[in-house]
Protein backbone atom coordinates (compact mmCIF):
# COMPACT_ATOMS: atom_id res chain seq x y z
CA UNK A 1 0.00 0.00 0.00
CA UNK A 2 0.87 3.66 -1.12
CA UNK A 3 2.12 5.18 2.74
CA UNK A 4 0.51 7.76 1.75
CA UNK A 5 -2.58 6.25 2.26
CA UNK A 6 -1.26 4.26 5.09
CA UNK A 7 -0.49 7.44 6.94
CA UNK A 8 -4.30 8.54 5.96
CA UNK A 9 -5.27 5.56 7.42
CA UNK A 10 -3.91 5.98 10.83
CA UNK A 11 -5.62 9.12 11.02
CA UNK A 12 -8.52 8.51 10.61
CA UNK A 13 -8.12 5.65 12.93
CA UNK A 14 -6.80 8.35 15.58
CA UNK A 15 -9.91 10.02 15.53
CA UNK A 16 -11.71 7.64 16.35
CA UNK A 17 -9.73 6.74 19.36
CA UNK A 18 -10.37 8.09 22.72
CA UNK A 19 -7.09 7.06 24.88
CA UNK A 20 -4.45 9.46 24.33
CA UNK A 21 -1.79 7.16 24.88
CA UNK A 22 -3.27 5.27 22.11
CA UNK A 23 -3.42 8.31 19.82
CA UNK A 24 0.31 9.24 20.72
CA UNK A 25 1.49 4.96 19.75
CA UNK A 26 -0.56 5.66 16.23
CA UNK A 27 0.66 9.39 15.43
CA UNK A 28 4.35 7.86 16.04
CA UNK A 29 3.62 5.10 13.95
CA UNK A 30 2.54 7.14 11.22
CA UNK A 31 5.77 9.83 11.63
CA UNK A 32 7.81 6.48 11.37
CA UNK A 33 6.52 6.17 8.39
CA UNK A 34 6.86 9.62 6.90
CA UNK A 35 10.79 9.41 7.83
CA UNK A 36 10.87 6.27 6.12
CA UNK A 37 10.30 7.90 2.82
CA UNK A 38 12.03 11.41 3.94
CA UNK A 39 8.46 13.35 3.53
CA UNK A 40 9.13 16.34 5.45
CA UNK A 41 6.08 17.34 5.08
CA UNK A 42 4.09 14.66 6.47
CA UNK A 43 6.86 14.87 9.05
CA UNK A 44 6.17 18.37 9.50
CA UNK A 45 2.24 18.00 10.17
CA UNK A 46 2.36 14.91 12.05
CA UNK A 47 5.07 15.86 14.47
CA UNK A 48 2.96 19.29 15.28
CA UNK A 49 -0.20 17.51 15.57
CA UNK A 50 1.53 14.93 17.97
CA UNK A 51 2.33 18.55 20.22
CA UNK A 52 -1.20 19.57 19.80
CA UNK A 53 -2.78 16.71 21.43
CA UNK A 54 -0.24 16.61 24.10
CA UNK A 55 -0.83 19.84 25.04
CA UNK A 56 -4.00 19.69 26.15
CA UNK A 57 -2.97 17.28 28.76
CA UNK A 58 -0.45 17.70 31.81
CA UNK A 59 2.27 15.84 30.17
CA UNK A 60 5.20 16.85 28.41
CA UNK A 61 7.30 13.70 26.56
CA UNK A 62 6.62 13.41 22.55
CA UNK A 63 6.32 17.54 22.49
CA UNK A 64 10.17 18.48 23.10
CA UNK A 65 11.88 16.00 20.43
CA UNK A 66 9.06 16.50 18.13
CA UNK A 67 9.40 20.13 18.38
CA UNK A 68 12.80 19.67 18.09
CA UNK A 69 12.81 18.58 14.49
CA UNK A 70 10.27 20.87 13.83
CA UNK A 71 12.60 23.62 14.34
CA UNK A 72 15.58 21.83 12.60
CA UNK A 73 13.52 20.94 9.65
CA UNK A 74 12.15 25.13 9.77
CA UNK A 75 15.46 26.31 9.68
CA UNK A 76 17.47 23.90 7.70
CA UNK A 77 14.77 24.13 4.73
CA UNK A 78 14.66 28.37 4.77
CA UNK A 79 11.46 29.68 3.91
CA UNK A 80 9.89 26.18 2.85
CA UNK A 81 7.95 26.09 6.05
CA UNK A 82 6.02 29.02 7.82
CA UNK A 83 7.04 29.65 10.98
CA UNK A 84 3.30 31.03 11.85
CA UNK A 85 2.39 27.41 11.62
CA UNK A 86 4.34 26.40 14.84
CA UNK A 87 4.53 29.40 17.06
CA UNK A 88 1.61 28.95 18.82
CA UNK A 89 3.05 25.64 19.88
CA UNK A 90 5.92 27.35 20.59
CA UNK A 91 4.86 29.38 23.32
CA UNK A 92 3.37 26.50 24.76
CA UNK A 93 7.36 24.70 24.66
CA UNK A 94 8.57 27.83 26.47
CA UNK A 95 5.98 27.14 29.21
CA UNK A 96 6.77 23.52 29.14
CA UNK A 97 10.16 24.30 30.06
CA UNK A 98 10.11 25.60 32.91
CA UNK A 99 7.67 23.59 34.21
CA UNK A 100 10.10 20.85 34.29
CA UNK A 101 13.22 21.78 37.01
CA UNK A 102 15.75 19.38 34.84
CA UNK A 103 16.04 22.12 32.17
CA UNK A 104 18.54 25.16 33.13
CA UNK A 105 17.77 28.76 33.73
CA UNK A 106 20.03 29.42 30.89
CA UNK A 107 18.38 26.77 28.28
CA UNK A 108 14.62 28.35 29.29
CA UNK A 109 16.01 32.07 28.12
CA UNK A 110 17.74 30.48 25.23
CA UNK A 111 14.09 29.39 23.82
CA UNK A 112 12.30 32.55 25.21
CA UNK A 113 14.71 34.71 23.40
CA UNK A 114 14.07 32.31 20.32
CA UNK A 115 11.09 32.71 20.21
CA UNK A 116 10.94 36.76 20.84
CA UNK A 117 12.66 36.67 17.52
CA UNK A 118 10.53 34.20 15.48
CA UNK A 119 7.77 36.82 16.63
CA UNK A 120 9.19 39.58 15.30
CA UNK A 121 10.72 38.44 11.90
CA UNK A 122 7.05 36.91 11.31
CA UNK A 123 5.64 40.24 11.99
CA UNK A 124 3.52 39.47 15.43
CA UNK A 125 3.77 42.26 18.11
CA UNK A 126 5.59 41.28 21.71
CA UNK A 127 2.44 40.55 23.57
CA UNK A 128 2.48 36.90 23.31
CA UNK A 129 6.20 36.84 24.42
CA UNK A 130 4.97 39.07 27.24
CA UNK A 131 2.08 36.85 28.27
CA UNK A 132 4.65 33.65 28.38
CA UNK A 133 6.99 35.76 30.24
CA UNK A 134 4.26 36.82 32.78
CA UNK A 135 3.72 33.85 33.28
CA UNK A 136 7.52 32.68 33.68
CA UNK A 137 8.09 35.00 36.83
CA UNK A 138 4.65 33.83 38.41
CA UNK A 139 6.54 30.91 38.09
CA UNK A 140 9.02 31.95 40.02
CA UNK A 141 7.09 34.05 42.44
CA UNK A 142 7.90 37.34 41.44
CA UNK A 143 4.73 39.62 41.31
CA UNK A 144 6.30 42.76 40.66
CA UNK A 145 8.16 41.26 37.59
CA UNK A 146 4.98 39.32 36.50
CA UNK A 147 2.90 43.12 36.69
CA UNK A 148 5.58 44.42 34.74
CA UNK A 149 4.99 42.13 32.34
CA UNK A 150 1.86 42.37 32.00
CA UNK A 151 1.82 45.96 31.89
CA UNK A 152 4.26 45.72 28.90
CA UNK A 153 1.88 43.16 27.59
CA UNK A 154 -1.56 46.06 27.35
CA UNK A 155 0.81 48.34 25.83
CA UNK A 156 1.08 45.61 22.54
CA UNK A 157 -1.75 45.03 19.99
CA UNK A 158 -3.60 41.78 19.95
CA UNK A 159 -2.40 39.43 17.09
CA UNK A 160 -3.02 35.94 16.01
CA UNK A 161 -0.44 34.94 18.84
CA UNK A 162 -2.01 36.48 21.77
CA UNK A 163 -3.38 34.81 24.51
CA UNK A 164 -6.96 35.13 24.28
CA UNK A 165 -8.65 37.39 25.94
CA UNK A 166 -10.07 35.21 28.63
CA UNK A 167 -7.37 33.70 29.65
CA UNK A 168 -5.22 37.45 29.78
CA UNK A 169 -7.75 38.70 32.07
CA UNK A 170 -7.44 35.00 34.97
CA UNK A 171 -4.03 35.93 34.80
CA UNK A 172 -4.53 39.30 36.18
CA UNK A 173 -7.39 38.38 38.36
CA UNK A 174 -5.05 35.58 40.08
CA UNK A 175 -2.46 37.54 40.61
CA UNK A 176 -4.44 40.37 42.75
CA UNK A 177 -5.84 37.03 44.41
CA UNK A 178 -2.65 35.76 45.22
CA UNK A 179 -0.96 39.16 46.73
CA UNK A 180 -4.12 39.63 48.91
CA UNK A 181 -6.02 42.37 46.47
CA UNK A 182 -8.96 39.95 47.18
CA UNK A 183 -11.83 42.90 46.17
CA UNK A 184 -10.02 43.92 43.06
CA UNK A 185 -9.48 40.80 41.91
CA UNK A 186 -13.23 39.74 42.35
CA UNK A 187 -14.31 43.48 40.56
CA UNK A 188 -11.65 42.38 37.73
CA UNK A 189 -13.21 39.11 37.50
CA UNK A 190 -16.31 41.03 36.29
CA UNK A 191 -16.77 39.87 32.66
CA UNK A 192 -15.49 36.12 33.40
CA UNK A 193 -17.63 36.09 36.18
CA UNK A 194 -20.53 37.26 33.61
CA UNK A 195 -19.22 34.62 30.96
CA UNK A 196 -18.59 37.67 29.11
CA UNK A 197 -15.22 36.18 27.96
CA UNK A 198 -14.84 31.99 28.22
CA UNK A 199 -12.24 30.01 26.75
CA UNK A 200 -12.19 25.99 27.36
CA UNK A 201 -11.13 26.10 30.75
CA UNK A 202 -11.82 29.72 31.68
CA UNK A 203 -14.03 30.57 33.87
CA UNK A 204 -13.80 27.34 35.49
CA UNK A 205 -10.70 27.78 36.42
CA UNK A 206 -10.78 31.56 37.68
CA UNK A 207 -13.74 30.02 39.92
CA UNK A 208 -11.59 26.64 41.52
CA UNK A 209 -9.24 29.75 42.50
CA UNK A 210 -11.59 31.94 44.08
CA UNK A 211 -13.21 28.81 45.83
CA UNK A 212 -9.91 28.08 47.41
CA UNK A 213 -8.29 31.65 48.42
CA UNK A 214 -11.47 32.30 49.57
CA UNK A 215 -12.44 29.75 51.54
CA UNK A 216 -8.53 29.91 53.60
CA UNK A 217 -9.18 33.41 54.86
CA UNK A 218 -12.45 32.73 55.83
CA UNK A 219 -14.81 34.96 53.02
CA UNK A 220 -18.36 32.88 52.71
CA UNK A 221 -17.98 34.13 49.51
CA UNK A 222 -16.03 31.09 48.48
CA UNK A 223 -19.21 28.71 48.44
CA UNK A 224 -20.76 30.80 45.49
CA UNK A 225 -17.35 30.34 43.76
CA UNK A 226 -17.24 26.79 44.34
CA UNK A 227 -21.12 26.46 43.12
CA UNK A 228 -19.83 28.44 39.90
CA UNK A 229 -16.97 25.88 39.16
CA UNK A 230 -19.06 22.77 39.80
CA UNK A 231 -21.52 24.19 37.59
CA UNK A 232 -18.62 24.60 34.87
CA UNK A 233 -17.37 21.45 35.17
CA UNK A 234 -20.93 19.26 35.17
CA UNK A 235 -21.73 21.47 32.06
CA UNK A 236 -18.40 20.49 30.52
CA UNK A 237 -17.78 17.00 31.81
CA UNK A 238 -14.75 17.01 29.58
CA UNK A 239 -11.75 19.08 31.07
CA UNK A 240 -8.93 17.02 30.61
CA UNK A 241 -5.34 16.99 33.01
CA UNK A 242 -4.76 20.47 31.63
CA UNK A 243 -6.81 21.46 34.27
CA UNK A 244 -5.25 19.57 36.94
CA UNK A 245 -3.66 22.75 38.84
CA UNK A 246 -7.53 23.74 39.55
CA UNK A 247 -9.03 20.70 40.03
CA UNK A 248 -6.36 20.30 42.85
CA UNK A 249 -7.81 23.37 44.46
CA UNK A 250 -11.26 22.17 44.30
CA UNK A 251 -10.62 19.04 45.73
CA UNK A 252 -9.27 21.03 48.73
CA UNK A 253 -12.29 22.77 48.90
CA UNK A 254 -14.24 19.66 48.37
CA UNK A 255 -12.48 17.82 51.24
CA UNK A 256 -12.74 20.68 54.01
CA UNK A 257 -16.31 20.71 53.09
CA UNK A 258 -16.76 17.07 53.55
CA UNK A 259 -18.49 17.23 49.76
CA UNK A 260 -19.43 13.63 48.87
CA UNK A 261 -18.16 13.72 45.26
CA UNK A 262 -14.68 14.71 46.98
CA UNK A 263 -12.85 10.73 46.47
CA UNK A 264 -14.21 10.83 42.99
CA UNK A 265 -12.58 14.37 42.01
CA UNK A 266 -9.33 12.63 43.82
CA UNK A 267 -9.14 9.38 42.02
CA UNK A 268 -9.46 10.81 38.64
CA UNK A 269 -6.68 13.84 39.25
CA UNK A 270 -4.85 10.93 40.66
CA UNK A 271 -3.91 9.34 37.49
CA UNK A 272 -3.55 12.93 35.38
CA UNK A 273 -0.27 12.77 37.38
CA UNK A 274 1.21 9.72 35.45
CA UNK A 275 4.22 10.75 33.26
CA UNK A 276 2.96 14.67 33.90
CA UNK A 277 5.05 17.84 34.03
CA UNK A 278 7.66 18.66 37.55
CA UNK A 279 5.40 21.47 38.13
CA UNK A 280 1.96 19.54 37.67
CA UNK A 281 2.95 16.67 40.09
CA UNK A 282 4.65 19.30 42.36
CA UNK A 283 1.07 21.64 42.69
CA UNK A 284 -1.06 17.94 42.98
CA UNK A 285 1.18 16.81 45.97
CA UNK A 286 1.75 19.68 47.83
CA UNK A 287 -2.19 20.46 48.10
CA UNK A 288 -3.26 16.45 48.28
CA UNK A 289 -0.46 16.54 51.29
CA UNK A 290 -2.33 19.73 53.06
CA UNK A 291 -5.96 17.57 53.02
CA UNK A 292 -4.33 14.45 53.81
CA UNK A 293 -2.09 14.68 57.21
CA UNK A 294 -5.45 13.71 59.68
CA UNK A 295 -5.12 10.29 58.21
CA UNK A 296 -7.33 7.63 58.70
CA UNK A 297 -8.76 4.72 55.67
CA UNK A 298 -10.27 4.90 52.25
CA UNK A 299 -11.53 3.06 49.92
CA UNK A 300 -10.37 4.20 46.37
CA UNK A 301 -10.67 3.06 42.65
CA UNK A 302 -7.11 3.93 41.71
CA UNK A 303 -5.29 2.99 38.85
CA UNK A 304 -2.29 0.22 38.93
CA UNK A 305 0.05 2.44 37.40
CA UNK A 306 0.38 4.53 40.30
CA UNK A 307 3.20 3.95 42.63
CA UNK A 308 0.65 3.59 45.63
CA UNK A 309 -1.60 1.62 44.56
CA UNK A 310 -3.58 -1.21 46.78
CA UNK A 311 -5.35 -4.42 44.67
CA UNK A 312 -7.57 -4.03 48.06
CA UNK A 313 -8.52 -0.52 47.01
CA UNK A 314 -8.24 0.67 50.81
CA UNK A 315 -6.11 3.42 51.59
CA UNK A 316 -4.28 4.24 54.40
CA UNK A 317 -4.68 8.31 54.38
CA UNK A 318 -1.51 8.91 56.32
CA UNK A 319 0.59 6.58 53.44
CA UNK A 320 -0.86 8.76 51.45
CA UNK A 321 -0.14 12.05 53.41
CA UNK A 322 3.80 11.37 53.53
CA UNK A 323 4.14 10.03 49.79
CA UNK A 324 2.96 13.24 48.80
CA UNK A 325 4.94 15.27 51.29
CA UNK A 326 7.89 13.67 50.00
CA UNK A 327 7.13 14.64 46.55
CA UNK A 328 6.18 18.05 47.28
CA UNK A 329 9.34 18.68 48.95
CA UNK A 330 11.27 16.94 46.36
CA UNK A 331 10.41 18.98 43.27
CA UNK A 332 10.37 22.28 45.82
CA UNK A 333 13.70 21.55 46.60
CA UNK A 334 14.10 21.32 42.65
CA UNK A 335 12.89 24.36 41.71
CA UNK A 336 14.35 26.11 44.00
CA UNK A 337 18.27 25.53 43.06
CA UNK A 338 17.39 25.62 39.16
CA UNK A 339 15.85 28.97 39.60
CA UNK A 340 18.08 30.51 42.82
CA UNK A 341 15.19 30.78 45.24
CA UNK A 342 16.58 30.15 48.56
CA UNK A 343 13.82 28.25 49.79
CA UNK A 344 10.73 30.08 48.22
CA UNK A 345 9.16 26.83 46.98
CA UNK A 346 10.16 24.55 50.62
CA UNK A 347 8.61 27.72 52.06
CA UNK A 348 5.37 27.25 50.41
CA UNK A 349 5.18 23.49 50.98
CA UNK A 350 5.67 24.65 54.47
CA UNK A 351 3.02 26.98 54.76
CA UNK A 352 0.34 24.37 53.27
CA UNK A 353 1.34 21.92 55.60
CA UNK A 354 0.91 24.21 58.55
């Protein structure tokens, strides 16, 4: 058979498949093939829809090599590919980066600076390298740099690269939320609140954060929040591990609350964490730690893959308490040498486990 049509094939058997590990075995398959017969442009398309899938999950594994060659084959073929077509996904690699504390300092401004470049020689205004690099120094818990940012950001015009406009505006809101500006950030909140602006995961996510900031100093006004996520996410019923940074918060919430639906929000954030970014498996642990250290048994539909896992399904909660501990401490301890720290991330474990 022609591999052309092979390749065809595969993709239409891809959409029909629901697993995304299953997608990611028949995408390869298919890019084996396209290498086979030197096709860069199969290679091209398959290798970028490979990074497409996988970012709308928490993990991180097929995206770097594929985008990799992606960016070989761009620049060693000048002007045969358009850089437009992989930006996008670039912005998301620059994210990915430092997400994951095994890649340098150095390495992450390497590929901001990259793509800053790519931006400009393809004609696209600084905002969307301002809205990765917002969020960069939220990453490493630096407000004043992330405002900055930001600011630098409204001052741009909105392109094709721009983060859209819902998920600008969480970004701001979170950040009042997180540096106590808890009545601006609700009045900023306005049109996300209103649904003015949505996204696929915004408002839902703007709402798992007021739920749980809320609810830790005390404001009633968390329940409403909380109402306003489940609401989201029973109208949804399809955010995938993308999400899992909220859903982490809302199973806090869910747990103080003694919600009933709280084991079943655990089990399935549980497994988002298999193969998942530093940072993703870092946020999960340190706030599954802070609702775990009371302890006591569980019984749990886990799956086998995870390190913890029981074949009785019960759970000892205090097993469970100082696994997570470990790895929150662990990938604090990470993060904090690979971005010079001293202790902010160990601080914040800290603080949760108060």
């Amino acid at each position: 058979m022609n591999y052309n049509l092979e390749i065809q094939k595969i993709l239409l058997k891809v959409e029909q498949m629901e697993k995304f590990s299953d997608k990611v075995v028949a995408l390869k398959e298919a890019i084996q093939l396209a290498d086979q017969h030197n096709d860069i442009d199969w290679g091209f398309d398959l290798r970028l829809d490979l990074i497409r899938k996988e970012r709308n999950t928490s993990k991180c594994e097929e995206s770097f090599p594929a985008f990799a060659w992606i960016l070989n084959a761009s620049d060693t073929n000048a002007d045969y590919f358009d850089e437009s077509d992989f930006l996008w996904e670039y912005k998301w690699m620059f994210c990915s980066a430092y997400r994951n504390a095994s890649i340098s300092t150095e390495q992450i401004m390497q590929i901001g600076e990259d793509l800053k470049s790519r931006l400009v020689k393809n004609g696209y205004s600084l905002r969307a390298y301002y809205n990765v690099m917002t969020g960069y120094y939220l990453h490493l818990r630096d407000y004043a740099k992330a405002q900055e940012y930001i600011d630098l950001a409204d001052g741009e015009v909105i392109d094709d690269m721009t983060n859209c406009p819902a998920c600008e505006l969480d970004t701001k809101v979170e950040v009042l939320m997180d540096t106590g500006r808890v009545e601006e950030s609700l009045v900023k909140a306005k049109d996300l609140i209103s649904k003015k602006l949505t996204c696929y995961s915004m408002p839902f996510q703007t709402f798992c954060h007021f739920a749980y900031k809320l609810n830790k100093i005390g404001d009633e006004r968390a329940e409403l929040y909380f109402d306003k996520a489940l609401e989201e996410y029973y109208a949804h019923d399809s955010y995938d591990s993308s999400v899992g940074y909220s859903m982490s918060q809302l199973i806090c919430y869910m747990y103080e609350k003694k919600h009933p639906d709280t084991w079943e929000f655990f089990s399935r954030v549980c497994e988002w964490q298999i193969g998942a970014e530093d940072i993703h498996v870092y946020n999960f642990s340190k706030y599954m730690a802070s609702m775990l250290k009371d302890g006591g048994t569980q019984a749990l539909t886990l799956s086998s893959q995870l390190p913890y896992y029981r074949s009785d399904g019960i759970y000892d909660l205090f097993d469970l308490y100082t696994h997570f501990k470990q790895i929150a401490y662990s990938y604090a301890d990470q993060f904090d040498r690979r971005n010079d720290l001293k202790g902010v991330y160990r601080k914040e474990v800290d603080e949760i486990l108060q």
